[in-house]
Protein backbone atom coordinates (compact mmCIF):
# COMPACT_ATOMS: atom_id res chain seq x y z
CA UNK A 1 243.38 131.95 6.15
CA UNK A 2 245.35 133.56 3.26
CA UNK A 3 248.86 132.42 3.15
CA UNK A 4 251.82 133.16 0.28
CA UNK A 5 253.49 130.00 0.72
CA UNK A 6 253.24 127.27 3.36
CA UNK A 7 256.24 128.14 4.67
CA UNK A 8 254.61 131.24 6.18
CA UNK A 9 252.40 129.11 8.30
CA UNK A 10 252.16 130.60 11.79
CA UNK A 11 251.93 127.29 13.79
CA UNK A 12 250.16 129.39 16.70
CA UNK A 13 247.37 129.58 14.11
CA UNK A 14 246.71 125.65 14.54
CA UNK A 15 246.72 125.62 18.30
CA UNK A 16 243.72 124.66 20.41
CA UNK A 17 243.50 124.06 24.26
CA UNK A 18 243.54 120.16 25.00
CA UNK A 19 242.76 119.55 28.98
CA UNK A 20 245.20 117.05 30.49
CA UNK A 21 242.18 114.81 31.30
CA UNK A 22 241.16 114.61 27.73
CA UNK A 23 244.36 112.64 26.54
CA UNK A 24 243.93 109.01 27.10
CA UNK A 25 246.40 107.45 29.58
CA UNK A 26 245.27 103.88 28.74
CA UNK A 27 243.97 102.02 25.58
CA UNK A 28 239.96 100.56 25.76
CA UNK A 29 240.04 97.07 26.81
CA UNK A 30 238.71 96.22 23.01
CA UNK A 31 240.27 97.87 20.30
CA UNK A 32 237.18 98.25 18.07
CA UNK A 33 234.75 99.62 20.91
CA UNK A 34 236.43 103.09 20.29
CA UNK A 35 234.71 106.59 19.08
CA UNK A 36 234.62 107.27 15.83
CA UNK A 37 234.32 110.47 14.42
CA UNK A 38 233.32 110.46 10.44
CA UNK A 39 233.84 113.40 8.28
CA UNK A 40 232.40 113.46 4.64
CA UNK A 41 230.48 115.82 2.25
CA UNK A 42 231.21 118.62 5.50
CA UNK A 43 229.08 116.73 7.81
CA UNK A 44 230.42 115.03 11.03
CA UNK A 45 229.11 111.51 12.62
CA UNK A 46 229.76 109.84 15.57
CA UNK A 47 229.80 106.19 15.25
CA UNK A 48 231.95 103.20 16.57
CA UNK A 49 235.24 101.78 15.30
CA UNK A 50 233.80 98.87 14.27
CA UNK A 51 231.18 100.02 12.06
CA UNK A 52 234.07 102.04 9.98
CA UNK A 53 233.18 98.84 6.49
CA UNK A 54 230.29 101.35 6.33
CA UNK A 55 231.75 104.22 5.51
CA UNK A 56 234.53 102.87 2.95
CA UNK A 57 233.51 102.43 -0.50
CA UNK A 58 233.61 99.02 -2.29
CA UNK A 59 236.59 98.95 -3.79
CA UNK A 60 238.85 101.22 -2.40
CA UNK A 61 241.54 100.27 -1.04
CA UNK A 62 242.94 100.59 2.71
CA UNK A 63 247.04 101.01 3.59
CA UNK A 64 248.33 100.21 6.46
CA UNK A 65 251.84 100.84 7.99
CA UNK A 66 253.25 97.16 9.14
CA UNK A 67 256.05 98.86 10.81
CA UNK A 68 256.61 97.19 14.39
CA UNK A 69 257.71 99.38 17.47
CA UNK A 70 261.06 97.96 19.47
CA UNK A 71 261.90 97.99 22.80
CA UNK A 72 264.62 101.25 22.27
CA UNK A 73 264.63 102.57 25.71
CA UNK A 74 267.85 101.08 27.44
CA UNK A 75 268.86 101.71 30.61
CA UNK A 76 272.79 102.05 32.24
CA UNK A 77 273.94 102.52 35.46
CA UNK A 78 277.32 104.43 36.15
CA UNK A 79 280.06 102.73 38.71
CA UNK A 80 278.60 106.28 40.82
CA UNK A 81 275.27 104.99 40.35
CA UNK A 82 274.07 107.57 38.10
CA UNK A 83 271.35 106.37 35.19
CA UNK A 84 271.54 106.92 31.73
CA UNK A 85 268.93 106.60 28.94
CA UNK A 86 269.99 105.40 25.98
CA UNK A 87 267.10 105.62 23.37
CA UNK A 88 268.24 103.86 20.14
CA UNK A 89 266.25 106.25 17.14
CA UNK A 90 267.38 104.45 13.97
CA UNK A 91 270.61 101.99 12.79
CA UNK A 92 273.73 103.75 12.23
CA UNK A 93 276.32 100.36 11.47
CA UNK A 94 275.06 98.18 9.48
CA UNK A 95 272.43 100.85 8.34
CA UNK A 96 269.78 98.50 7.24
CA UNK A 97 267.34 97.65 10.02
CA UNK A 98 267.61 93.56 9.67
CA UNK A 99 270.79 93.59 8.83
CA UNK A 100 271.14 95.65 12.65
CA UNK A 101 269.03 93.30 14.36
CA UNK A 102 270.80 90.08 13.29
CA UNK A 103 274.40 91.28 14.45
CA UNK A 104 275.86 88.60 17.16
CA UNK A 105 278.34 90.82 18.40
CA UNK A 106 278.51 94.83 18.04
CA UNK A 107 276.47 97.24 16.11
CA UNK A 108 275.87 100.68 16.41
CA UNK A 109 273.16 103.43 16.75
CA UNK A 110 271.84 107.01 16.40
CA UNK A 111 270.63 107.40 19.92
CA UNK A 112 269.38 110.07 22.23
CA UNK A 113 271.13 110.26 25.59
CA UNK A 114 269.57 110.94 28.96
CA UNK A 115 271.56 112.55 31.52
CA UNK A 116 274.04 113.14 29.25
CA UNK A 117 276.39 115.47 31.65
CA UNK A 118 276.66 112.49 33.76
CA UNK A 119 278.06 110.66 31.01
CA UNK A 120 281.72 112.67 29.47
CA UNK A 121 283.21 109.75 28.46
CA UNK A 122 284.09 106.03 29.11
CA UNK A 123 282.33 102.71 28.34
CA UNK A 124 278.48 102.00 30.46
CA UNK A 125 278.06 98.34 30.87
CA UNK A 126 275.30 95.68 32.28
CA UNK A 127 275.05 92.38 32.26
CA UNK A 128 271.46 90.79 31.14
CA UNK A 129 270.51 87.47 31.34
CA UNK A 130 269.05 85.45 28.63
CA UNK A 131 267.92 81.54 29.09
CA UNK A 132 270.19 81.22 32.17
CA UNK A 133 273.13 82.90 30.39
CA UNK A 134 274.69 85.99 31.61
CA UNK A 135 275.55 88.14 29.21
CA UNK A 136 278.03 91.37 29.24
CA UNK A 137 276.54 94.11 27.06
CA UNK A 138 278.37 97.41 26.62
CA UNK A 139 277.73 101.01 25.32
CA UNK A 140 280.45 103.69 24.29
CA UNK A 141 279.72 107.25 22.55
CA UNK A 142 281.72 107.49 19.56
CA UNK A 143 280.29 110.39 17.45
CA UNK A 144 277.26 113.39 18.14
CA UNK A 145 275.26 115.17 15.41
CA UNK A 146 273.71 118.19 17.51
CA UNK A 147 270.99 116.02 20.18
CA UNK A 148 272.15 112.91 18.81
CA UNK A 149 275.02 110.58 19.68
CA UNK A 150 276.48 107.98 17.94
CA UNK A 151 276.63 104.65 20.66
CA UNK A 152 278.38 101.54 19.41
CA UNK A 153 277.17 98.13 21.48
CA UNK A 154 279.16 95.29 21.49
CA UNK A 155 278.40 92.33 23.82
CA UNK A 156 280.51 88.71 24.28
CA UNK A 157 277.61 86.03 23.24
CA UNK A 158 277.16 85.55 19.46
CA UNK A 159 274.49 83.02 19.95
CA UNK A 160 271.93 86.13 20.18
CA UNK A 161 271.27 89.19 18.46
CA UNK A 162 270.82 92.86 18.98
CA UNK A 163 266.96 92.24 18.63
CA UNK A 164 267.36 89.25 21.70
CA UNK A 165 269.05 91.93 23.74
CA UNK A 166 266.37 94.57 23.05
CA UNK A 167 263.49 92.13 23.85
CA UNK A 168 265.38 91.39 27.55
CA UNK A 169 266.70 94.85 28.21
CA UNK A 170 264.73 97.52 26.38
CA UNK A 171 261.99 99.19 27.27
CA UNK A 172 259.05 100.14 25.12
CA UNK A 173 259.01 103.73 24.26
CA UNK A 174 255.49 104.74 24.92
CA UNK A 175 254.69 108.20 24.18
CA UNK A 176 255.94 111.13 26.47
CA UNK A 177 252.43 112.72 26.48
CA UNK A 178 250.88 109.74 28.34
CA UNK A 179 253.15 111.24 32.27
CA UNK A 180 253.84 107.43 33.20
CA UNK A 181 255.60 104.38 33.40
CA UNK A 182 255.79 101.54 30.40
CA UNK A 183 253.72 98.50 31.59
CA UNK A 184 253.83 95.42 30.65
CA UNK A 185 250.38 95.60 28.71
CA UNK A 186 252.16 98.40 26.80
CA UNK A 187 253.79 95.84 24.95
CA UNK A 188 250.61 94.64 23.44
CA UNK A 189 248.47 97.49 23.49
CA UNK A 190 251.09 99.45 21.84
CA UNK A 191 251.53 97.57 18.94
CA UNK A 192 248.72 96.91 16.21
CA UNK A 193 247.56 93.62 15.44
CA UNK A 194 249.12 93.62 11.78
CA UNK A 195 252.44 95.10 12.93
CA UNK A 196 254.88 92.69 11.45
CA UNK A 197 258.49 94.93 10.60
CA UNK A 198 261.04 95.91 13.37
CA UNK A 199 262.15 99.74 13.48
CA UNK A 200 259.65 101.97 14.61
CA UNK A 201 260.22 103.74 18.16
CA UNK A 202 256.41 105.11 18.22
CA UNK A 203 253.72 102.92 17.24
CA UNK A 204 251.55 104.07 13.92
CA UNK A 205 248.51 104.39 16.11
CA UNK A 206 245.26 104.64 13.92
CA UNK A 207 245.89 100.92 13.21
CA UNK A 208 245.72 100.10 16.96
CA UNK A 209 241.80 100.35 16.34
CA UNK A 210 242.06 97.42 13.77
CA UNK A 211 241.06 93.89 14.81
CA UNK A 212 240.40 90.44 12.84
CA UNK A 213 236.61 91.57 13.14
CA UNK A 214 237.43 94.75 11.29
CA UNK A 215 239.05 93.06 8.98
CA UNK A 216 236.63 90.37 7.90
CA UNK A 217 234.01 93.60 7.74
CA UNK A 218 236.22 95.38 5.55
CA UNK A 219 236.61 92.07 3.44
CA UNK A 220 233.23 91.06 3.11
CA UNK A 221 232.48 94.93 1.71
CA UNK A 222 234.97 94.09 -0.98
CA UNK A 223 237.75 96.24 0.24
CA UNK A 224 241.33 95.95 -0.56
CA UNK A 225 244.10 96.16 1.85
CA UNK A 226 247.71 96.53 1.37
CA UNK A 227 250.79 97.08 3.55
CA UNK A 228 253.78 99.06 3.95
CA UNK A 229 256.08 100.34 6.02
CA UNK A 230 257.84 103.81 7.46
CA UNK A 231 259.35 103.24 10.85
CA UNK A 232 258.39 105.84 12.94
CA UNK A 233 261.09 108.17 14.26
CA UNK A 234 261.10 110.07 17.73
CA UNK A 235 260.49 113.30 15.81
CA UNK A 236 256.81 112.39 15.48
CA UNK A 237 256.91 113.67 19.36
CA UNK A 238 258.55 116.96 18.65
CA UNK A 239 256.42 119.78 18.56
CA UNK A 240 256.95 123.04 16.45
CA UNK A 241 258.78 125.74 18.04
CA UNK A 242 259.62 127.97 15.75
CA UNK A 243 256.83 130.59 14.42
CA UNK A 244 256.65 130.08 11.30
CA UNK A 245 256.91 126.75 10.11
CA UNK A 246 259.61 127.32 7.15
CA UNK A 247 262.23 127.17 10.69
CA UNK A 248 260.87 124.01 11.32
CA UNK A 249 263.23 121.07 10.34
CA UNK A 250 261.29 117.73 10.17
CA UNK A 251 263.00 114.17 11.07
CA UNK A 252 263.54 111.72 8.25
CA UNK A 253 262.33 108.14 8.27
CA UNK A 254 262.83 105.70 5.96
CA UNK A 255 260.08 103.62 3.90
CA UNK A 256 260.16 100.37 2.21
CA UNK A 257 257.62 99.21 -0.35
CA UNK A 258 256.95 96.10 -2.07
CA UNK A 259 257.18 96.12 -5.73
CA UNK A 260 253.55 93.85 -5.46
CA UNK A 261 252.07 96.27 -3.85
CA UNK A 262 253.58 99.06 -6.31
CA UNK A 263 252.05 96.76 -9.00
CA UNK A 264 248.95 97.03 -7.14
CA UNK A 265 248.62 100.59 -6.60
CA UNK A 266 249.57 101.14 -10.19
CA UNK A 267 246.53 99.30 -10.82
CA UNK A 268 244.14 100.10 -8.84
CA UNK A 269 241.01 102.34 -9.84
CA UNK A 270 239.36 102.79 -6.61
CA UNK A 271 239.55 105.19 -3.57
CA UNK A 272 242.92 104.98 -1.21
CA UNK A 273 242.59 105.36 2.26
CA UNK A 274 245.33 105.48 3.83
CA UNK A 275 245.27 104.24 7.61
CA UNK A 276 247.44 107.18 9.64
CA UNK A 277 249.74 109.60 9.12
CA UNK A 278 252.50 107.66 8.59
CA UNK A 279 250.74 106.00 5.64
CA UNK A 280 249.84 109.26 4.25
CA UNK A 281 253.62 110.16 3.89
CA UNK A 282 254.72 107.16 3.00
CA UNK A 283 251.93 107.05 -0.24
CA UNK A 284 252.17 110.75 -1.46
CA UNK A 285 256.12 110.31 -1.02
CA UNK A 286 256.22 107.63 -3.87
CA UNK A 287 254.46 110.30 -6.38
CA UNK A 288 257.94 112.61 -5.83
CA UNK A 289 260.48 109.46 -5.72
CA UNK A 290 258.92 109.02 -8.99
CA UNK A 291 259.19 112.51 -10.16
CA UNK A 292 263.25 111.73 -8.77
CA UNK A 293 263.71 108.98 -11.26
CA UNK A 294 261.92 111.13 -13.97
CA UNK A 295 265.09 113.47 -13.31
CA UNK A 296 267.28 110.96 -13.38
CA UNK A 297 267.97 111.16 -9.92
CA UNK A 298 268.50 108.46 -8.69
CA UNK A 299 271.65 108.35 -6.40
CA UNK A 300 269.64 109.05 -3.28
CA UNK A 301 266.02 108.26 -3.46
CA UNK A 302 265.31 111.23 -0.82
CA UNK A 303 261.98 113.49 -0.69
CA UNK A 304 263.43 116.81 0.90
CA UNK A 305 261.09 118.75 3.24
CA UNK A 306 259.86 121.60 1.05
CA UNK A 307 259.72 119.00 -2.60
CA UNK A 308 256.36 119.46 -2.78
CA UNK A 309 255.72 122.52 -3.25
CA UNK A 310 258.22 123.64 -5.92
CA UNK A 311 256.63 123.71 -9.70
CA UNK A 312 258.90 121.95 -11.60
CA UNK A 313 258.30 118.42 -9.00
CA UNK A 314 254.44 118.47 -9.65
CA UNK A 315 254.84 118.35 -13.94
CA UNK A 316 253.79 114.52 -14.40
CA UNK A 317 251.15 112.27 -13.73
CA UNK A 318 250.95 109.85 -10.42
CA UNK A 319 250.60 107.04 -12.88
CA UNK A 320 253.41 108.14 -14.90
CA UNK A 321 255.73 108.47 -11.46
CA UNK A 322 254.30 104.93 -10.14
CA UNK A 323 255.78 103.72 -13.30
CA UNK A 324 258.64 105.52 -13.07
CA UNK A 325 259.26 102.74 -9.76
CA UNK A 326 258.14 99.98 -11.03
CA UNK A 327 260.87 100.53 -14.18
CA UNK A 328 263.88 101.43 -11.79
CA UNK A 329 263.14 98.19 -9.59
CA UNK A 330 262.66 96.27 -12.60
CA UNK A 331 266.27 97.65 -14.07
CA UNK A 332 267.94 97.28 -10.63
CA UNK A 333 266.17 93.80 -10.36
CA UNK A 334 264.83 94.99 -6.59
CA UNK A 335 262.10 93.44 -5.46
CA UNK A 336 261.41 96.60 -2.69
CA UNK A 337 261.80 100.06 -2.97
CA UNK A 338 263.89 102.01 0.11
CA UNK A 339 264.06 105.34 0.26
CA UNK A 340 263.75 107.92 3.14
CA UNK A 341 261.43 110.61 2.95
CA UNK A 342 261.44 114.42 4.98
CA UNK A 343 258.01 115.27 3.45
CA UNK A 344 256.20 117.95 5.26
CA UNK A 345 252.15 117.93 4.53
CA UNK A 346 250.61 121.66 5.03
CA UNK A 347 248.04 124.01 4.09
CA UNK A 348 248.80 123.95 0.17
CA UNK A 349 249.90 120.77 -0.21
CA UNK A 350 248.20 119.39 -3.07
CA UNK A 351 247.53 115.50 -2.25
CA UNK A 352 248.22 113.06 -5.25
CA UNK A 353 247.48 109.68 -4.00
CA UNK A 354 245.12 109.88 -0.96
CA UNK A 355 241.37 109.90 -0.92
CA UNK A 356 240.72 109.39 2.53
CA UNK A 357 242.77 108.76 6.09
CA UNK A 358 242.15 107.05 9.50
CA UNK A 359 243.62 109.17 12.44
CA UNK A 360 243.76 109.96 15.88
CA UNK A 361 243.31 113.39 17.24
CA UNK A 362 246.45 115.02 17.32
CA UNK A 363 248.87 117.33 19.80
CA UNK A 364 247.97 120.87 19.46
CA UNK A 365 250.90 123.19 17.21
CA UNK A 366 251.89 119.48 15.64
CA UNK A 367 252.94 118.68 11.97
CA UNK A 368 250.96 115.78 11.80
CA UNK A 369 247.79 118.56 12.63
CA UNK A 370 249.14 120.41 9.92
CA UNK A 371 248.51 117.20 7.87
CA UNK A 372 244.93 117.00 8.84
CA UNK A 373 244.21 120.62 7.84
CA UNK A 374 246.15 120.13 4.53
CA UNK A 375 243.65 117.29 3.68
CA UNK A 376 240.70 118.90 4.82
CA UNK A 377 241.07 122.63 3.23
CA UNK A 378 240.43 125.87 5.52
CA UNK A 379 240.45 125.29 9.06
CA UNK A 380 237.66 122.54 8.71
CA UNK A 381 240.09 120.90 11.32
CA UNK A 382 238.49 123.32 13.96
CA UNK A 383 234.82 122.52 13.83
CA UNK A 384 236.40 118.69 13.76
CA UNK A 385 238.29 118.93 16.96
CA UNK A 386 236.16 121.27 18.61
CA UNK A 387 233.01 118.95 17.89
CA UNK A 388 235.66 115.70 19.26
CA UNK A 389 236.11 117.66 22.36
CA UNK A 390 232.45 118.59 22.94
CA UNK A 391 231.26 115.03 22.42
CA UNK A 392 233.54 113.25 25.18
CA UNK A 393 236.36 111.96 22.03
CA UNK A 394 239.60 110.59 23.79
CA UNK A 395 242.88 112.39 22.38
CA UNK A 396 246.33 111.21 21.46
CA UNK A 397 247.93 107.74 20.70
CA UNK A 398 245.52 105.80 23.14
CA UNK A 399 242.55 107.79 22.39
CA UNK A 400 239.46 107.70 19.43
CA UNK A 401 239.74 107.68 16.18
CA UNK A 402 238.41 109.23 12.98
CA UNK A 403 237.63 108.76 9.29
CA UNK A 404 237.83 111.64 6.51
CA UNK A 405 237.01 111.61 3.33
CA UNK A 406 236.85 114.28 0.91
């Protein structure tokens, strides 16, 4: 498919027809017993998830987002009786994430509102009850940025945190896709095994294949593996409505990084595979903070959108951009990097850190499917999905899984 630029993407041209009973509702009762679909040298395999030490390289080295999703649903009931859904997206006051979670008295949130024209004005308020003690909790709208609202809390019990009232009153956000009800397993299921960082409101789900087994496989084949984190925002569930996909504005999320694993990566001579999406942008959004710092630019450690595929931000080498990070943390005597990141991955995105990624099968007309074609060149994607459909593959965040390498 000839394009000019990949802003010119027609997003109808990466559609395909996904049946309702295709998309998987529930998780397998083991994580490793999934499908796995492996795609290298052009030839498809099916296999199981926990055979996947046999396809990667000694070596290399797997990433994995740590990020950990939080109960963000919460749920108010009007003097009328009328609900509203608050769903908390990301911190507003104190903008840090820990810094959020450890507040004993009010903090503040970028939130979407449900049933919003039942809501004009005034203060919501519930009282929860932690280890026999009531406490008051209350919500109040004080600023809107087009869909999103502003909503302070404040509650009258500074013995616990924002992150004890989430855990008691929240409600895990499980994807919109799945037409049900959280249950309790969700809150388990939903989550991988190595998820260890507070902030995401949808869960990086290629790593909820991962167990201690795959692990110890993966070790004993001399694999590396590595951590760290993007909290996942709610735009991971918005689809593309515009045509073409330059009209397309995608959500922001912020990343942290260890300078270790900087070190490491700096390092390393291996393959990286980087395990989901999320660790895909996270990796190949270092390359253009370091082209940032190359500029001097470094104010606001921000990858815009459409970074990528401008000239003059693809002039020096990964190494030379890795480095470029290390020297700025060592100057500001960080030991993490944080920085948020808008990166879009398309059809002519040319991939500077990633040899490989572990992924689910995606919504149809999605960014992160523009992603997989990206990596994969032409519309390989098609005979992928197409073969995942004919062979009985489970779709979405609870479905099967696959492995490509170039």
């Amino acid at each position: 498919m000839e394009i000019s630029t990949p802003q010119e993407i027609r997003i109808e041209n990466y559609n395909y027809d996904l049946p309702d009973s295709r998309i998987a509702k529930y998780p397998l009762p083991k994580r490793d017993t999934s499908k796995l679909l492996v795609y290298r040298e052009q030839e498809i395999t099916d296999d199981t998830f926990y055979n996947i030490s046999h396809y990667i390289a000694e070596g290399s080295m797997m990433v994995f987002n740590n990020t950990k999703v939080i109960q963000a649903r919460l749920h108010f009931r009007k003097p009328t009786g009328a609900l509203i859904e608050i769903f908390c997206l990301e911190p507003h006051t104190p903008h840090d994430y820990l810094l959020n979670f450890q507040q004993t008295n009010h903090c503040s949130w970028i939130c979407l509102v449900g049933n919003l024209k039942k809501w004009k004005e005034g203060t919501l308020s519930k009282t929860i009850n932690i280890e026999g003690q009531d406490i008051l909790i209350s919500a109040e709208r004080i600023g809107a940025n087009g869909d999103t609202h502003i909503v302070e809390f404040e509650w009258n019990n500074p013995n616990y945190t924002f992150s004890d009232l989430l855990e008691v009153m929240g409600e895990l956000p499980i994807p919109p896709y799945l037409n049900r009800e959280t249950e309790e397993e969700d809150k388990q299921t939903y989550q991988t095994v190595y998820s260890k960082i507070e902030g995401s409101v949808a869960a990086p789900t290629a790593g909820l294949h991962f167990t201690p087994e795959v692990f110890d496989s993966l070790r004993n084949k001399g694999v590396k593996t590595a951590e760290v984190t993007l909290h996942v925002g709610a735009g991971t569930f918005r689809p593309v409505k515009s045509e073409l996909i330059k009209n397309h504005t995608m959500h922001s999320e912020l990343i942290s990084v260890r300078r270790e694993f900087l070190e490491e990566l700096y390092a390393h001579q291996g393959k990286i595979i980087a395990v989901g999406t999320t660790s895909v942008r996270t990796l190949e959004s270092l390359y253009y903070i370091g082209v940032l710092l190359e500029k001097g630019q470094e104010q606001e450690l921000r990858v815009e959108q459409w970074t990528p595929y401008k000239a003059e931000n693809n002039v020096i080498g990964v190494k030379v951009a890795l480095k470029n990070i290390l020297n700025y943390l060592e100057e500001k005597q960080q030991n993490t990097l944080i920085a948020d990141t808008q990166i879009i991955i398309a059809p002519g995105y040319n991939f500077k850190l990633v040899d490989g990624i572990v992924t689910n099968f995606h919504q149809p007309q999605s960014t992160l499917l523009l992603l997989i074609s990206a990596f994969l060149g032409d519309d390989r994607w098609k005979e992928i999905y197409s073969h995942a459909l004919g062979n009985n593959y489970r779709f979405l965040s609870y479905g099967d899984s696959s492995l490509l390498l170039k």
